[in-house]
Protein backbone atom coordinates (compact mmCIF):
# COMPACT_ATOMS: atom_id res chain seq x y z
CA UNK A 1 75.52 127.19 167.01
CA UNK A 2 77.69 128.58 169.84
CA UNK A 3 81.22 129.29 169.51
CA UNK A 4 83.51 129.59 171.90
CA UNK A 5 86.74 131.70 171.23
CA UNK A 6 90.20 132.09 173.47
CA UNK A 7 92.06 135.22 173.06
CA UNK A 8 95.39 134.22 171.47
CA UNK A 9 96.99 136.27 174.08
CA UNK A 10 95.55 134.18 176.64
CA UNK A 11 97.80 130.61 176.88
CA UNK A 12 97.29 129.01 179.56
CA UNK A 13 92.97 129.19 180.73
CA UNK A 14 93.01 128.20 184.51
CA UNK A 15 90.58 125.15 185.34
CA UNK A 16 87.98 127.88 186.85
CA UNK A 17 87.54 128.77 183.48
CA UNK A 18 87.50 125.60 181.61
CA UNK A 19 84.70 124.63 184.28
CA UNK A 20 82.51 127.30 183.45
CA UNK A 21 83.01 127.22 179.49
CA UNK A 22 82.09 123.49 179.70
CA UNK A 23 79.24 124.22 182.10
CA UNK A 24 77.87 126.68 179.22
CA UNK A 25 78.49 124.44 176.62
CA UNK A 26 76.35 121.93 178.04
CA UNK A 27 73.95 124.60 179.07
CA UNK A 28 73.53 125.65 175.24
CA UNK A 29 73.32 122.27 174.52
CA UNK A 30 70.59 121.16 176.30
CA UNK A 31 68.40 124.05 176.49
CA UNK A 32 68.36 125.40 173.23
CA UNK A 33 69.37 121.98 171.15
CA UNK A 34 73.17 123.91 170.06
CA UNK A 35 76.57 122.38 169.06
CA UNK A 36 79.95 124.58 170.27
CA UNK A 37 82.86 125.01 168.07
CA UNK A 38 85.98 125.58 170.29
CA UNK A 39 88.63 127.95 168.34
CA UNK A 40 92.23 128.19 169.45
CA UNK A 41 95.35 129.64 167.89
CA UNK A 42 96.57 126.31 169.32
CA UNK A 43 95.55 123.01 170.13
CA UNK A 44 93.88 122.05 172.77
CA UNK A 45 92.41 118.82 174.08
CA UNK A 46 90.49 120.40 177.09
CA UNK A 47 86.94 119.93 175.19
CA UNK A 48 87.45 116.55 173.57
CA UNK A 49 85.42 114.87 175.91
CA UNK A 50 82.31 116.99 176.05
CA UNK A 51 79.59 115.81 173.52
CA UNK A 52 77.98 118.33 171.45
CA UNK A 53 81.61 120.02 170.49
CA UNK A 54 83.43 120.12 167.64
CA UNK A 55 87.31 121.11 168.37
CA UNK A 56 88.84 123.11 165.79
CA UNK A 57 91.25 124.76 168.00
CA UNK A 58 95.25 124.76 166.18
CA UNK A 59 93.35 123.42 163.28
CA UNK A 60 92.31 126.68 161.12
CA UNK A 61 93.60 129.84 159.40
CA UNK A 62 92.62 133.38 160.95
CA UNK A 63 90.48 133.49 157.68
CA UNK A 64 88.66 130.22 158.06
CA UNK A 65 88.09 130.45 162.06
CA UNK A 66 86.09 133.57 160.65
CA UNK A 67 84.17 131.81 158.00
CA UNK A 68 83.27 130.12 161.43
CA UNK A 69 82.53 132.85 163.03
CA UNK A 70 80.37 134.39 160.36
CA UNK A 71 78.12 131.02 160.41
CA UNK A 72 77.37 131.46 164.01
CA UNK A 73 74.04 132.32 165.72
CA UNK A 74 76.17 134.12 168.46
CA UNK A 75 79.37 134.04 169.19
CA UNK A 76 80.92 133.85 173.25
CA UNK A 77 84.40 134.55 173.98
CA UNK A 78 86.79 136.15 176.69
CA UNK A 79 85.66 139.71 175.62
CA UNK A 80 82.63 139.13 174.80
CA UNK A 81 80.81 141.09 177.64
C-alpha cells in the first residue's frame, strides 16, 4: 500500500500538486498492483474520483491515521524527501 499524507500545516494544496499526487497514485497503481490511502486532518474530496484510493482524510484520530501508517509498505508525503 501507498499512503499519501498532507502536512496539517499545509491547507490549501495548489492543483500542481494535486496533479502530481494523482499522477503517482495511478503510477503505484498500475505498476506495482498498490491501493493509496489519502490522510488529512480535514476532509477532502480531491481524490474521490481516482480508483484504487481509499479517502480517510477528516475521518481518523492522530492515533488511528498511525495504525495506518504503521500498515504501510512505504509511506509518501510532503516531507518525505
Amino acid at each position: 500500500m501507498a499512503f499519501m499524507h498532507f502536512d496539517e500545516s499545509i491547507k490549501i494544496l495548489n492543483s500542481i500538486e494535486i496533479k502530481n499526487y494523482k499522477k503517482l497514485i495511478g503510477m503505484l497503481a498500475s505498476e506495482f498492483g498498490l491501493q493509496a490511502v489519502v490522510l488529512h486532518s480535514e476532509k477532502r474530496s480531491d481524490f474521490n474520483e481516482i480508483n484504487n484510493v481509499i479517502n480517510l482524510s477528516g475521518r481518523t484520530t492522530l492515533a488511528e491515521a498511525s495504525f495506518v501508517i504503521e500498515g504501510a509498505r512505504f509511506f509518501v508525503g510532503n516531507d518525505t524527501g
